[in-house]
Protein backbone atom coordinates (compact mmCIF):
# COMPACT_ATOMS: atom_id res chain seq x y z
CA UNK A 1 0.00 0.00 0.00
CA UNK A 2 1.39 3.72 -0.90
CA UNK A 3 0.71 6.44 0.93
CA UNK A 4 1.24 10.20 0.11
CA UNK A 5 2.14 12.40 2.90
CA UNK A 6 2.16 16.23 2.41
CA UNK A 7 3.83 18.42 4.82
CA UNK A 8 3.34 22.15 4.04
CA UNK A 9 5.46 25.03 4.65
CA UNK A 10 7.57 27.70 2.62
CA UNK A 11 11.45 27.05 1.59
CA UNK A 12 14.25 29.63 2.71
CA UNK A 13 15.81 29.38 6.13
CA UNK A 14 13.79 32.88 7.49
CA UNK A 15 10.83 30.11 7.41
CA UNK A 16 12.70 27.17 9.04
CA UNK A 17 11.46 27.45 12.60
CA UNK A 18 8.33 28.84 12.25
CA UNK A 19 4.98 28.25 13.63
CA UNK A 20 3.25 28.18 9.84
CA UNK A 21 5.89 25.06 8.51
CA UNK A 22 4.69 22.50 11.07
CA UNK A 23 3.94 20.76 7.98
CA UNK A 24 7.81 20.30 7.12
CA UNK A 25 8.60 20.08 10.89
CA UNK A 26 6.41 17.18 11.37
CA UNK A 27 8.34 15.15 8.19
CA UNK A 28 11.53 16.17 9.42
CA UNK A 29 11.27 14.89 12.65
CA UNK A 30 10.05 11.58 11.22
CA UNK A 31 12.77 11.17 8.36
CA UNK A 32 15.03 12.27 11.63
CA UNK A 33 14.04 9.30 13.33
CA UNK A 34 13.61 6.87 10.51
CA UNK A 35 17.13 7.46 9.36
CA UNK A 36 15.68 8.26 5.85
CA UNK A 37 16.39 11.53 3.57
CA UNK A 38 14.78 14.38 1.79
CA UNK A 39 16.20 14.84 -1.86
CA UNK A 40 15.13 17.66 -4.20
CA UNK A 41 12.91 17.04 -6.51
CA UNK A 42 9.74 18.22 -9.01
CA UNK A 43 8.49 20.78 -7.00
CA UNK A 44 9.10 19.12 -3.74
CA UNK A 45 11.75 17.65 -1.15
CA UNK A 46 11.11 13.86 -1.25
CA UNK A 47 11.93 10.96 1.30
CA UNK A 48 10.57 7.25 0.71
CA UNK A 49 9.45 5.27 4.82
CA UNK A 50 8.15 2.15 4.88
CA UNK A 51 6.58 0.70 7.63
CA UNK A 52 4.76 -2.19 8.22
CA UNK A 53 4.67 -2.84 5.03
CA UNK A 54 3.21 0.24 3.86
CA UNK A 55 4.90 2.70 1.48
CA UNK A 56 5.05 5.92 2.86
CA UNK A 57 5.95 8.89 -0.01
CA UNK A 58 6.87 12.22 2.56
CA UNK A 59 6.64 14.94 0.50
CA UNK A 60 7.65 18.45 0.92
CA UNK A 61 6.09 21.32 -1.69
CA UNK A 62 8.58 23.52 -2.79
CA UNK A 63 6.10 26.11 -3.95
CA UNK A 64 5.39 28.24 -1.25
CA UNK A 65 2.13 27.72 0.99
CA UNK A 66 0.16 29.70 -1.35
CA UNK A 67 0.30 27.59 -4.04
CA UNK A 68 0.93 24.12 -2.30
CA UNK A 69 -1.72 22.77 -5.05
CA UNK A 70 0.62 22.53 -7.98
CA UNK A 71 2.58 20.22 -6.07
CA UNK A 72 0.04 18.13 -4.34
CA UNK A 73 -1.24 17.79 -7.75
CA UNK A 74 1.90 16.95 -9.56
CA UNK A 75 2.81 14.10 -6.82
CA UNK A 76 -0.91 12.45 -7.21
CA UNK A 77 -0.46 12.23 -10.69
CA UNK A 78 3.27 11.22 -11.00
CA UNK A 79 2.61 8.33 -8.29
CA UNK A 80 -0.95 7.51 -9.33
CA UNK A 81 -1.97 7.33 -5.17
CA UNK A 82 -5.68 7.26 -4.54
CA UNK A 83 -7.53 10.26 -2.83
CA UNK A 84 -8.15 8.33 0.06
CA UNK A 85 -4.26 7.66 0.99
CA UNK A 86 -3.28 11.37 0.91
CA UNK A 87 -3.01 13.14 4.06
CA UNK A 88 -2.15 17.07 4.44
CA UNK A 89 -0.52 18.33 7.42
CA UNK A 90 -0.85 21.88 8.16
CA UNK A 91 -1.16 24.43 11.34
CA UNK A 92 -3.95 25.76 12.46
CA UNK A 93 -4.79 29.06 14.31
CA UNK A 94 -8.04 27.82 15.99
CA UNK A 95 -6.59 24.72 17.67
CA UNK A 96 -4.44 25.29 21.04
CA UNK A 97 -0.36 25.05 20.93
CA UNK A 98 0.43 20.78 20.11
CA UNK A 99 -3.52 19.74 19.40
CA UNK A 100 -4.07 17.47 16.82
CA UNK A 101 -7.57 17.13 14.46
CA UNK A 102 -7.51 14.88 12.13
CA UNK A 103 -10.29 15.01 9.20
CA UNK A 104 -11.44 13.03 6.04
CA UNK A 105 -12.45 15.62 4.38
CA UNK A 106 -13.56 19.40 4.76
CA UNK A 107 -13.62 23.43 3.84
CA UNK A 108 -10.29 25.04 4.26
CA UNK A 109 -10.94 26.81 7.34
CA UNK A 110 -8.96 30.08 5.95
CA UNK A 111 -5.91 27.99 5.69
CA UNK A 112 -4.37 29.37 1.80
CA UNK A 113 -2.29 25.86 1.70
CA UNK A 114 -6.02 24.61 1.76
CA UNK A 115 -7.41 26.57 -0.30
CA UNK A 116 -4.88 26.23 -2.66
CA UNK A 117 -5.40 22.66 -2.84
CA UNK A 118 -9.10 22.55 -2.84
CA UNK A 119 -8.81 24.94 -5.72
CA UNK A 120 -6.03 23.06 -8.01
CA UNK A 121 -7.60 19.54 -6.77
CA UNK A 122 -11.46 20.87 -7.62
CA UNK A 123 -11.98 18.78 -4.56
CA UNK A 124 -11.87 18.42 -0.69
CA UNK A 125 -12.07 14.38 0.24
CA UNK A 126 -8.39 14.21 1.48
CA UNK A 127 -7.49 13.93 4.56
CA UNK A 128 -5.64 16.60 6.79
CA UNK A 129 -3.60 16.57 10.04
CA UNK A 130 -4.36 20.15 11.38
CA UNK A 131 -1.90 20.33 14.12
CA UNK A 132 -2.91 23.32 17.17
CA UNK A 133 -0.15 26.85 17.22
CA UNK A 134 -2.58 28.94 19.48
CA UNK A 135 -3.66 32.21 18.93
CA UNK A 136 -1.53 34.54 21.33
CA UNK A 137 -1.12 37.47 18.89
CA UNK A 138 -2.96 40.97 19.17
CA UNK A 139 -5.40 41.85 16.50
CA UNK A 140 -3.33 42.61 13.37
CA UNK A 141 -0.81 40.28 14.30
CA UNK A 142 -1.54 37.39 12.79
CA UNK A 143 0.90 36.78 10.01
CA UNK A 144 3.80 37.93 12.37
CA UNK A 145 2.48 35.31 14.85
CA UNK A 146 1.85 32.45 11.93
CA UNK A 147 5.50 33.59 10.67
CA UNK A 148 7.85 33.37 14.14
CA UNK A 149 9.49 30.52 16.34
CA UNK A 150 8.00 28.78 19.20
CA UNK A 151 8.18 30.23 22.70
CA UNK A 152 9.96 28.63 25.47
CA UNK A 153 7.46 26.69 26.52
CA UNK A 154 6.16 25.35 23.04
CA UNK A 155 9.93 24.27 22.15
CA UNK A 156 10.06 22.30 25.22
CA UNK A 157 6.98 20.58 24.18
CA UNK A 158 6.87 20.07 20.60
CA UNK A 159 9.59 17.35 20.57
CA UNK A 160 6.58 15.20 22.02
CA UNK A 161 4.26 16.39 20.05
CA UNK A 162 5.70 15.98 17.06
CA UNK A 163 6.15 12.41 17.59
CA UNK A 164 2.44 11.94 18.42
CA UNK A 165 1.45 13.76 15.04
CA UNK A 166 4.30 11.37 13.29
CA UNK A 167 2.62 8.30 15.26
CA UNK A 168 -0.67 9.80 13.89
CA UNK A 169 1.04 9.64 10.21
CA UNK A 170 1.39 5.69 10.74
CA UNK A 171 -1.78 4.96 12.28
CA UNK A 172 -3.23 6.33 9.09
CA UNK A 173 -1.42 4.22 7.08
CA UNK A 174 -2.31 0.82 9.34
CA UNK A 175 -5.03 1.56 11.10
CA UNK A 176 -7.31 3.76 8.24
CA UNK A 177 -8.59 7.17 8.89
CA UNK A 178 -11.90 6.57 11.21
CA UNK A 179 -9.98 4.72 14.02
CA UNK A 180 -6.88 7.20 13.38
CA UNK A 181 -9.35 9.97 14.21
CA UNK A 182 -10.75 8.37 17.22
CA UNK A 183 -7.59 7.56 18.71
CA UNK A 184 -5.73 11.14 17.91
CA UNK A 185 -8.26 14.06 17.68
CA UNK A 186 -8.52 14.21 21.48
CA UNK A 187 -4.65 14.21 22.01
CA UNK A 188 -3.15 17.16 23.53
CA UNK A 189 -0.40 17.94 25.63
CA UNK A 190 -0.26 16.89 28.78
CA UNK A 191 0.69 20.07 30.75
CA UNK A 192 -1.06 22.64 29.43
């Protein structure tokens, strides 16, 4: 079985750390720990996991948020993976710092990686990992919020929580969606 997973996030090192590429941060931490590599490709950084017996494809958009579509696209096509193994992992504003909400489908909740995708795809049956960055920012402040590093606090806690959304990532390969969801979209952190 072959399974796409999308992180997304924006390229350049001024976007490394930042609250808004959880996507790539969630992929990195699992090729990390999988002892597997991203190499450049079509419009993407690509790494190849398998586990139990499943065919992971970990794939990184080089095309900036705004227009992760063209990749997510691209990748369907070149590796001929049904709708139903893709899975998007994104932040999300509305969900508190390290919660995870997992989703078979749905609107894209004024995410523009989302959007994007919905609008290249002509379709929103896929399912997304939105994983929780708060909402501590005065009004105004969004993008400068969405666009800067972790606290303190959150960088002591996302090693942990990056390893439940990357134990969320195999679940959904193993276990299917509905029993991924039931099992994950009540996880948070444990001190907060």
């Amino acid at each position: 079985m072959k399974y796409l997973i999308f992180g997304l996030g924006n390229i350049g090192p001024e976007y490394h750390k930042t609250r808004h590429n959880i996507g790539f941060t969630i992929l990195d931490a699992l090729s990390e720990a999988s002892n597997i590599a991203f190499k450049p490709k079509r419009l993407a950084s690509v790494a190849e996991y398998k586990y139990k017996s499943r065919h992971f494809i970990l794939v990184k958009p080089s095309t900036y948020m705004n227009l992760s579509g063209k990749a997510v696209n691209y990748w369907i096509q070149k590796t001929k993976t049904p709708i139903e193994n893709i899975l998007i992992l994104v932040d999300d504003l509305a969900l508190p710092f390290g919660h995870i909400r997992i989703r078979g489908k749905g609107a894209d909740g004024g995410h523009n990686g989302l959007r994007n995708i919905n609008e290249t795809l002509g379709r929103n049956d896929y399912a997304r990992l939105r994983f929780g960055i708060g909402s501590s920012f005065n009004q105004g402040q969004q993008v400068d919020y969405v666009l800067s590093e972790w606290d303190i606090e959150e960088k002591k806690q996302l090693p942990e929580r990056l390893q439940v959304a990357n134990d969320a990532i195999r679940s959904f390969g193993t276990i299917g969606i509905q029993r991924t969801m039931t099992l994950f979209n009540n996880n948070k952190p444990s001190d907060i």
